[in-house]
C-alpha atoms as a PDB file:
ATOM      1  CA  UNK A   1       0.000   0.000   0.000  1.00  0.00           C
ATOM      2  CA  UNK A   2       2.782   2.488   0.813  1.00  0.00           C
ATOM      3  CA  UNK A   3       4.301   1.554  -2.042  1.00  0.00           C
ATOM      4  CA  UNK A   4       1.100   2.754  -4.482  1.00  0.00           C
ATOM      5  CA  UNK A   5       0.889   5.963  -2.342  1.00  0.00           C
ATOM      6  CA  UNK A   6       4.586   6.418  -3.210  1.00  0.00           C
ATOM      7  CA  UNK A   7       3.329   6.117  -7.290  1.00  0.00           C
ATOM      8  CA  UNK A   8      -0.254   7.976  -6.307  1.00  0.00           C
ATOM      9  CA  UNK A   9       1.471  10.973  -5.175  1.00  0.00           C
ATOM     10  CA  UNK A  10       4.588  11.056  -7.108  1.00  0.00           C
ATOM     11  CA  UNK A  11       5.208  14.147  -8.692  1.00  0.00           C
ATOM     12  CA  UNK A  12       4.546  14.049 -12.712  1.00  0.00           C
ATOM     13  CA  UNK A  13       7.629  14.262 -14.851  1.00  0.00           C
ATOM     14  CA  UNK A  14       9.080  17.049 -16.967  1.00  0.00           C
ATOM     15  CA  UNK A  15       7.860  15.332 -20.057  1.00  0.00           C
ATOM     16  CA  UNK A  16       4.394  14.367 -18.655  1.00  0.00           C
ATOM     17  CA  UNK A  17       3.762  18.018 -17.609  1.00  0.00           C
ATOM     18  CA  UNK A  18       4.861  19.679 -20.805  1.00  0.00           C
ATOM     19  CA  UNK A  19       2.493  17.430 -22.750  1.00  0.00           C
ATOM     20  CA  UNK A  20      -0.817  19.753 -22.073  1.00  0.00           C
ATOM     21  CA  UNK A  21       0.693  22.893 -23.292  1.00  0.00           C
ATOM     22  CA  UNK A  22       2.292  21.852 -26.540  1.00  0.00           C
ATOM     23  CA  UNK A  23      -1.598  20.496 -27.547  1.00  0.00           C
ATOM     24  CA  UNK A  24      -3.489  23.683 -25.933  1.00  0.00           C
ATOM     25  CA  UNK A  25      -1.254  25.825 -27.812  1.00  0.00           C
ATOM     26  CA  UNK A  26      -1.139  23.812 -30.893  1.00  0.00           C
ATOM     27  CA  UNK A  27      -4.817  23.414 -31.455  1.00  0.00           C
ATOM     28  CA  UNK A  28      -5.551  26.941 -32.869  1.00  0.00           C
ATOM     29  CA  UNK A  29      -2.988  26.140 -35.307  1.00  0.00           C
ATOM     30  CA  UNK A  30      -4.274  23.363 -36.506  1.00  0.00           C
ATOM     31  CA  UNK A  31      -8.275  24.670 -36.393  1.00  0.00           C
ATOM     32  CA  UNK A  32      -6.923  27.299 -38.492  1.00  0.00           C
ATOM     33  CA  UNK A  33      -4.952  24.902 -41.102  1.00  0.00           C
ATOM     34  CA  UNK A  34      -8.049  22.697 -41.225  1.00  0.00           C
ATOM     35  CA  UNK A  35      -9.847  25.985 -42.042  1.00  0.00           C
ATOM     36  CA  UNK A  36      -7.446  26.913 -44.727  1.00  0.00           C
ATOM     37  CA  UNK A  37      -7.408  23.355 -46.254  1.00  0.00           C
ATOM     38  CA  UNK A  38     -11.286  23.587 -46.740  1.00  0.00           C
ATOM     39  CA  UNK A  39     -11.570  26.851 -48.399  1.00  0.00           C
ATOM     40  CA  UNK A  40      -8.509  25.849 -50.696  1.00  0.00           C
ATOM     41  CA  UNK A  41     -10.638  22.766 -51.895  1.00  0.00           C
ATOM     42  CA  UNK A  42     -13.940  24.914 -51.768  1.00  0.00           C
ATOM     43  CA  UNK A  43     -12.337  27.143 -54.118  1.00  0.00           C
ATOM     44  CA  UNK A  44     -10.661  24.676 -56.546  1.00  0.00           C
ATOM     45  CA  UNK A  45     -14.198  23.054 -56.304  1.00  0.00           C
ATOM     46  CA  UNK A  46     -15.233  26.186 -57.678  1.00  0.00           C
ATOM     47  CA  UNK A  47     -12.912  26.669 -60.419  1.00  0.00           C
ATOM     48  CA  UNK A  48     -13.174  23.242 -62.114  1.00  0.00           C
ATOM     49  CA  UNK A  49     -16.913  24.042 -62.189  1.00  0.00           C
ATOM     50  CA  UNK A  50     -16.964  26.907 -63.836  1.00  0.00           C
ATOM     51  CA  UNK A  51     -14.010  25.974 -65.817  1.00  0.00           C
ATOM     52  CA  UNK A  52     -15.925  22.497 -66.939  1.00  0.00           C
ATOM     53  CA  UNK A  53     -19.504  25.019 -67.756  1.00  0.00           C
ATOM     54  CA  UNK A  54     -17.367  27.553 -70.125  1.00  0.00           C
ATOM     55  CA  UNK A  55     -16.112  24.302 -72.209  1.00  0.00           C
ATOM     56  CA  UNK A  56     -19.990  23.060 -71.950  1.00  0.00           C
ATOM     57  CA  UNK A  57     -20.760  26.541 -73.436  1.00  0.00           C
ATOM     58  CA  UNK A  58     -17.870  26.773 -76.354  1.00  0.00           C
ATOM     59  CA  UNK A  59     -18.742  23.741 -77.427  1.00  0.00           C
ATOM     60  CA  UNK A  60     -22.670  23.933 -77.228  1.00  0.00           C
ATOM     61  CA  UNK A  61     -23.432  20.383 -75.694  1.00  0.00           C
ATOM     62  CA  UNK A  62     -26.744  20.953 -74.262  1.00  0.00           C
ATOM     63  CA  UNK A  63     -28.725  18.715 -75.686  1.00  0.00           C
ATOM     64  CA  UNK A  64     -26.138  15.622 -75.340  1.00  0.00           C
ATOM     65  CA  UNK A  65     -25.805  16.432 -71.394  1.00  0.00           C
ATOM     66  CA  UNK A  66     -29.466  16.495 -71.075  1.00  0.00           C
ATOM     67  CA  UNK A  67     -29.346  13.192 -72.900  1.00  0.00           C
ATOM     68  CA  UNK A  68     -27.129  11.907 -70.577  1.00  0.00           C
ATOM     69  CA  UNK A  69     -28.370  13.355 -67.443  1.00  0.00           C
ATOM     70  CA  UNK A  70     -31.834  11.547 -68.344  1.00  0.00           C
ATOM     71  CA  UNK A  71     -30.511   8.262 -68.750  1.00  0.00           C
ATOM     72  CA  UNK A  72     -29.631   8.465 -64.965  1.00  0.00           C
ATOM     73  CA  UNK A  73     -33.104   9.584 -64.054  1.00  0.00           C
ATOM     74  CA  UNK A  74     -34.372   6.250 -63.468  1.00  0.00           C
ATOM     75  CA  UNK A  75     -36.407   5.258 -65.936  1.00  0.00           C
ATOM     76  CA  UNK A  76     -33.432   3.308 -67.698  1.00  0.00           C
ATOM     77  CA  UNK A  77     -33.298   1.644 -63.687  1.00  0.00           C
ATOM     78  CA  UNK A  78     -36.771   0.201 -64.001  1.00  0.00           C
ATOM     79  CA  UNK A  79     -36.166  -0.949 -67.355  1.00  0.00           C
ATOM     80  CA  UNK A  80     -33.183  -3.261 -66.534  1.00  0.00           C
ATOM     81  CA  UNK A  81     -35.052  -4.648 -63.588  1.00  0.00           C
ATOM     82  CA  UNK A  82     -37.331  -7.039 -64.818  1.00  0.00           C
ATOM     83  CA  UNK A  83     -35.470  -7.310 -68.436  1.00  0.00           C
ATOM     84  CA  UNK A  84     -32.182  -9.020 -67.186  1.00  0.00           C
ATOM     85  CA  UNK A  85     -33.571 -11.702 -65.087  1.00  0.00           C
ATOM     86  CA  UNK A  86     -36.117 -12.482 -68.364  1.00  0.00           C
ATOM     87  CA  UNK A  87     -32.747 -12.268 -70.526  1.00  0.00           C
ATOM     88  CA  UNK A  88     -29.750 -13.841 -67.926  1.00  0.00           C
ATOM     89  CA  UNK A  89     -31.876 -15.572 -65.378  1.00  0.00           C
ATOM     90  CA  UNK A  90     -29.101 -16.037 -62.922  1.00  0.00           C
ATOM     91  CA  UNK A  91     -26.928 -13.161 -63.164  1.00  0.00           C
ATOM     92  CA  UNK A  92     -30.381 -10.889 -63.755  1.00  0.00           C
ATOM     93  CA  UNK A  93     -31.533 -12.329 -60.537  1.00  0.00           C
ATOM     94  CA  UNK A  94     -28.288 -11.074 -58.929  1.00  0.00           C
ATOM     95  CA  UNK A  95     -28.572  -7.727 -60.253  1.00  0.00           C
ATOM     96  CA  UNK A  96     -32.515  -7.159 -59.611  1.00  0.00           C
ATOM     97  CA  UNK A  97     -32.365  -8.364 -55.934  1.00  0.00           C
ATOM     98  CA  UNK A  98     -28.757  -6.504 -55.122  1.00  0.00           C
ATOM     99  CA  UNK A  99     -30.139  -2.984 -56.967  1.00  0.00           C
ATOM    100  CA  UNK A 100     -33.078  -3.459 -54.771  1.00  0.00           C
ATOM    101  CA  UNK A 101     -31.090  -3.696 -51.731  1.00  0.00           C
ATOM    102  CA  UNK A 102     -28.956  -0.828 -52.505  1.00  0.00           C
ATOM    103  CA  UNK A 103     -31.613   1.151 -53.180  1.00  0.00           C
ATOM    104  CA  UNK A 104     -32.870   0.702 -49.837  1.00  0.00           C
ATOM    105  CA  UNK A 105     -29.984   1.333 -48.347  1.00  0.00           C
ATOM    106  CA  UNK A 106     -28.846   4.051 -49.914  1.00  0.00           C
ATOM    107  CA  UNK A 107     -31.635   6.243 -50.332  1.00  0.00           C
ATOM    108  CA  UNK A 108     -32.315   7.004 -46.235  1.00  0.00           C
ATOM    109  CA  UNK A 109     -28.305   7.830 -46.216  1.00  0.00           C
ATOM    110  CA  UNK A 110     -28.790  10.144 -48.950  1.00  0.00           C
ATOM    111  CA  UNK A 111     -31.693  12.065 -47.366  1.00  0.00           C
ATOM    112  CA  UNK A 112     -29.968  11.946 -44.338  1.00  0.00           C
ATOM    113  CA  UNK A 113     -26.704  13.669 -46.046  1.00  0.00           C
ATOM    114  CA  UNK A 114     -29.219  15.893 -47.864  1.00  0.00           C
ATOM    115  CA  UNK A 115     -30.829  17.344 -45.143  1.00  0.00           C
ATOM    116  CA  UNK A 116     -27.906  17.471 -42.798  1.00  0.00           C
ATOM    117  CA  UNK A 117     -25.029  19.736 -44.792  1.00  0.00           C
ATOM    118  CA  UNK A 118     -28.020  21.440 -46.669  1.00  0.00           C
ATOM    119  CA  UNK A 119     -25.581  22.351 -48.896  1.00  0.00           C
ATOM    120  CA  UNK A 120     -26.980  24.913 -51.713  1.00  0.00           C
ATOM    121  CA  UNK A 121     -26.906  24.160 -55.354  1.00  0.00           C
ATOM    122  CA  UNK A 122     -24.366  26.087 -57.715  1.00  0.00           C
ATOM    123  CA  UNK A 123     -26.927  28.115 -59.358  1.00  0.00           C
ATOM    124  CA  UNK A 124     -27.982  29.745 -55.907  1.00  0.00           C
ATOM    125  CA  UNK A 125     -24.641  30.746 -54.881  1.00  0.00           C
ATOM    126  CA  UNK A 126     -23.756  31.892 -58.099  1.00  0.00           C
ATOM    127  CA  UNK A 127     -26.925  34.369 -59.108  1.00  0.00           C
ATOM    128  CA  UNK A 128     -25.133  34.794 -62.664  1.00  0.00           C
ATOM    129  CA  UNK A 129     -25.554  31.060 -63.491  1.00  0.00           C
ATOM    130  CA  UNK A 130     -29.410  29.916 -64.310  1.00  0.00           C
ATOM    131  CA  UNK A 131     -29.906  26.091 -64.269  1.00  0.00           C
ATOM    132  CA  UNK A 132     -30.322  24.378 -68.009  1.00  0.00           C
ATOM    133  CA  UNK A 133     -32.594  22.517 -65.702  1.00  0.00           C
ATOM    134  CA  UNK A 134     -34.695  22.321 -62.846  1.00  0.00           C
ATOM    135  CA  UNK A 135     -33.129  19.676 -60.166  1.00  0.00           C
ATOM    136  CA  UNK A 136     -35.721  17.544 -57.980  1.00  0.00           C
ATOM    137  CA  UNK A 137     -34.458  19.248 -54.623  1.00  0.00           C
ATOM    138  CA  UNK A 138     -33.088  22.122 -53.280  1.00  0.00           C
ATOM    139  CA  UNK A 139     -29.772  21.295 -51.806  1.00  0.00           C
ATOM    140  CA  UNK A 140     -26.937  19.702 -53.715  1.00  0.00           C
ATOM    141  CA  UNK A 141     -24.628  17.515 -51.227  1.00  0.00           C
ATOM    142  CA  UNK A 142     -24.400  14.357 -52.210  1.00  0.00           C
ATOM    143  CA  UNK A 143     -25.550  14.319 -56.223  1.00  0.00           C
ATOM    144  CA  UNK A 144     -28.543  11.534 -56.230  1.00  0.00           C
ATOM    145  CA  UNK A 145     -27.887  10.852 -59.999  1.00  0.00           C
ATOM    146  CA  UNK A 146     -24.051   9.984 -59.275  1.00  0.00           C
ATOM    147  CA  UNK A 147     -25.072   7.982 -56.501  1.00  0.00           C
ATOM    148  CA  UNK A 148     -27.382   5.802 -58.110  1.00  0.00           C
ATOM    149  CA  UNK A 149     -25.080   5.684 -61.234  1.00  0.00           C
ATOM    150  CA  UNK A 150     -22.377   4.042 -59.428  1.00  0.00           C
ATOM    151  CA  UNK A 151     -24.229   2.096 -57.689  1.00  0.00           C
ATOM    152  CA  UNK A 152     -25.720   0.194 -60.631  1.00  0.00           C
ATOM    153  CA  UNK A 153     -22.631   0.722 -62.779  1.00  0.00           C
ATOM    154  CA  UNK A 154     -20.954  -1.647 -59.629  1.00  0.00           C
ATOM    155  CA  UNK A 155     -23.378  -4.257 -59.813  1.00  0.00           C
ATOM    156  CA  UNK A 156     -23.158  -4.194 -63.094  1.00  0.00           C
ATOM    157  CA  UNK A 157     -19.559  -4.630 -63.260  1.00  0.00           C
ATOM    158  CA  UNK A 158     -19.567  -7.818 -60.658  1.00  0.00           C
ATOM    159  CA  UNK A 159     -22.791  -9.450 -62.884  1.00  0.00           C
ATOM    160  CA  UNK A 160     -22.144  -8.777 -66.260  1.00  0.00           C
ATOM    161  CA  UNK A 161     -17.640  -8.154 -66.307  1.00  0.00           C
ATOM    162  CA  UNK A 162     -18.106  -7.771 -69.500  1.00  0.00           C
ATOM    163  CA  UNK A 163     -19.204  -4.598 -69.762  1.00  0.00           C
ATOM    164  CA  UNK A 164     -17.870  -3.113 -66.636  1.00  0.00           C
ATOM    165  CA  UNK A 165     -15.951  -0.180 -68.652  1.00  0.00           C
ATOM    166  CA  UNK A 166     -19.084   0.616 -70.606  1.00  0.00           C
ATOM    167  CA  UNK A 167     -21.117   1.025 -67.116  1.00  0.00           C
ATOM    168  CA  UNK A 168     -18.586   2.908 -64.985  1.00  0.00           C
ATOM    169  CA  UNK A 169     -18.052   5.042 -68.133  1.00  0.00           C
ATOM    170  CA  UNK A 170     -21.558   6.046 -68.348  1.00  0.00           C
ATOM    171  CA  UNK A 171     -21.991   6.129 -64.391  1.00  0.00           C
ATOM    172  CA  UNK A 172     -18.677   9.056 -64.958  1.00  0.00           C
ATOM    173  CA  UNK A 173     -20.502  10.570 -67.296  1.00  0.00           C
ATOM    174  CA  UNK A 174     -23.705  10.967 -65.528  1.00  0.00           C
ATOM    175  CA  UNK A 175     -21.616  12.793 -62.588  1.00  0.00           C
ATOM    176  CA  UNK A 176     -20.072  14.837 -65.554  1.00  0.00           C
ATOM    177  CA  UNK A 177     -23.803  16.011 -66.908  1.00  0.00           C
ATOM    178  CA  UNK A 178     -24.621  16.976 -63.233  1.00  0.00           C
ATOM    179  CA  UNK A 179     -22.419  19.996 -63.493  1.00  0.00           C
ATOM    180  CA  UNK A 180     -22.551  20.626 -67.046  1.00  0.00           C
ATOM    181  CA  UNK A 181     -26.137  21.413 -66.126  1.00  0.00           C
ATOM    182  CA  UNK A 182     -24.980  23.932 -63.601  1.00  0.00           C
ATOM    183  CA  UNK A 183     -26.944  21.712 -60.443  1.00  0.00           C
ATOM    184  CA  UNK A 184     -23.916  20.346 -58.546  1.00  0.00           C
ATOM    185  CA  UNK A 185     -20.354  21.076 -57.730  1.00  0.00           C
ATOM    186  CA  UNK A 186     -17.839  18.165 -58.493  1.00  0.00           C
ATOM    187  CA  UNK A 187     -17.360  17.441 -54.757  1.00  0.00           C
ATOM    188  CA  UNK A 188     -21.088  16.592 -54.777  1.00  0.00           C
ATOM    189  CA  UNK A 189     -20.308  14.076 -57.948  1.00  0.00           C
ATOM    190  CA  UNK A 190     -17.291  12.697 -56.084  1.00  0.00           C
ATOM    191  CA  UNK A 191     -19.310  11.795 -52.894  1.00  0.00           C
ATOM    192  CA  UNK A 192     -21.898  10.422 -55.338  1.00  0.00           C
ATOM    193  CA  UNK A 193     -19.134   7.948 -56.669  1.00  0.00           C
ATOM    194  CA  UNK A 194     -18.195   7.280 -53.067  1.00  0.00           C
ATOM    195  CA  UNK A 195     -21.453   6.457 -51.712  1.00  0.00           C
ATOM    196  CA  UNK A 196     -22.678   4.778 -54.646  1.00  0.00           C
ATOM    197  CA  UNK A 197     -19.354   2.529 -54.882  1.00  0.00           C
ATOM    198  CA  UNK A 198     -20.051   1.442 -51.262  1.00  0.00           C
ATOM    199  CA  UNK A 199     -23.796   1.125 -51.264  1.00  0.00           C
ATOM    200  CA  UNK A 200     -22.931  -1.266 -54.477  1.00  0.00           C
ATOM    201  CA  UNK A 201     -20.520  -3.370 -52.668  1.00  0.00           C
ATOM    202  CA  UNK A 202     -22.435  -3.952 -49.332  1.00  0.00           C
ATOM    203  CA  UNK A 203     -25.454  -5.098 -51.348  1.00  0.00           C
ATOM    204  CA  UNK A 204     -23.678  -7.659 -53.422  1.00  0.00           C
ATOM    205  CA  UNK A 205     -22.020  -8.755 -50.384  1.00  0.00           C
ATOM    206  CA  UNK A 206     -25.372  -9.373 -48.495  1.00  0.00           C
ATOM    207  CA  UNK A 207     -27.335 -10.850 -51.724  1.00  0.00           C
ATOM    208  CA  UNK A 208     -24.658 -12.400 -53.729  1.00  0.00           C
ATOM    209  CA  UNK A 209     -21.514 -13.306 -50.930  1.00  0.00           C
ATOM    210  CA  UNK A 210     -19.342 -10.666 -52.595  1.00  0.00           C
END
């Protein structure tokens, strides 16, 4: 016992005592770096926006990006549903029942995300810029077309290899259309890709053993 009051009420070393300071001291430093780091990226996220909409506008590709933006509406979603099955019974089974699961997975995350950074779209913090058209929601962080996009462009990929470059290459392209059309910033398309990618992979692993 006299032995652990000797430890209990030892006196802290120089090291132990200098520890405190050298983290109080440092952490305005590094609130202030962090704060740096994120308007650097908000502005580059900026740039490549409007650098990407003045090519859009030299080269006058409206109509394709519209083109492209409505294949990733959903409609092309519902189609492939009950088609591959009827076509490739067993990989069309895998595809149906894991899109179905990562739909309803990933569709309360991305409301949640929605709602929670309430993030506003391009064309409301830049007055100048008018949407080419008009998006299903208000805020813009994550982008729901990028999400969905990569999400079927990865089960895709793991039932049908074959065409895995064709379906991330449209699922890119889909993310690409987003900000052509002036309704989301590229970090929203790159947490689209994110989410989507995961969403993908969790429902193949549940439904399939992936």
């Amino acid at each position: 016992m006299s032995h652990n009051r000797h430890i209990k009420d030892a006196p802290l070393s120089q090291s132990t005592a200098t520890l405190a300071p050298i983290q109080i001291s440092e952490t305005p430093i590094m609130i202030q770096r962090s704060i740096l780091a994120l308007q650097w990226l908000a502005d580059l996220d900026a740039r490549l926006f409007l650098g990407l909409n003045s090519l859009h506008q030299r080269m006058q590709l409206e109509t394709l990006v519209r083109f492209i933006s409505f294949t990733g509406d959903g409609y092309l979603y519902l189609l492939m549903g009950p088609t591959l099955p009827a076509l490739f019974p067993e990989q069309g089974m895998t595809f149906l029942l894991a899109g179905l699961l990562a739909f309803v997975i990933e569709l309360p995350i991305y409301w949640v995300l929605k709602r929670s950074f309430k993030r506003r779209r391009p064309f409301n913090v830049v007055q100048a810029l008018a949407p080419i058209l008009k998006p299903s929601d208000e805020f813009s962080f994550p982008s729901g077309h990028t999400t969905a996009a990569f999400m079927i462009a990865g089960i895709t990929s793991v039932c049908f290899p074959a065409i895995s470059l064709l379906a991330y290459s449209w699922a890119a392209l889909i993310g690409l259309s987003r900000v052509m059309l002036k309704v989301h910033f590229i970090s929203d398309v790159l947490a689209g890709m994110v989410l989507g990618s995961l969403v993908a992979y969790l429902s193949l692993s549940v439904t399939a053993g992936y």
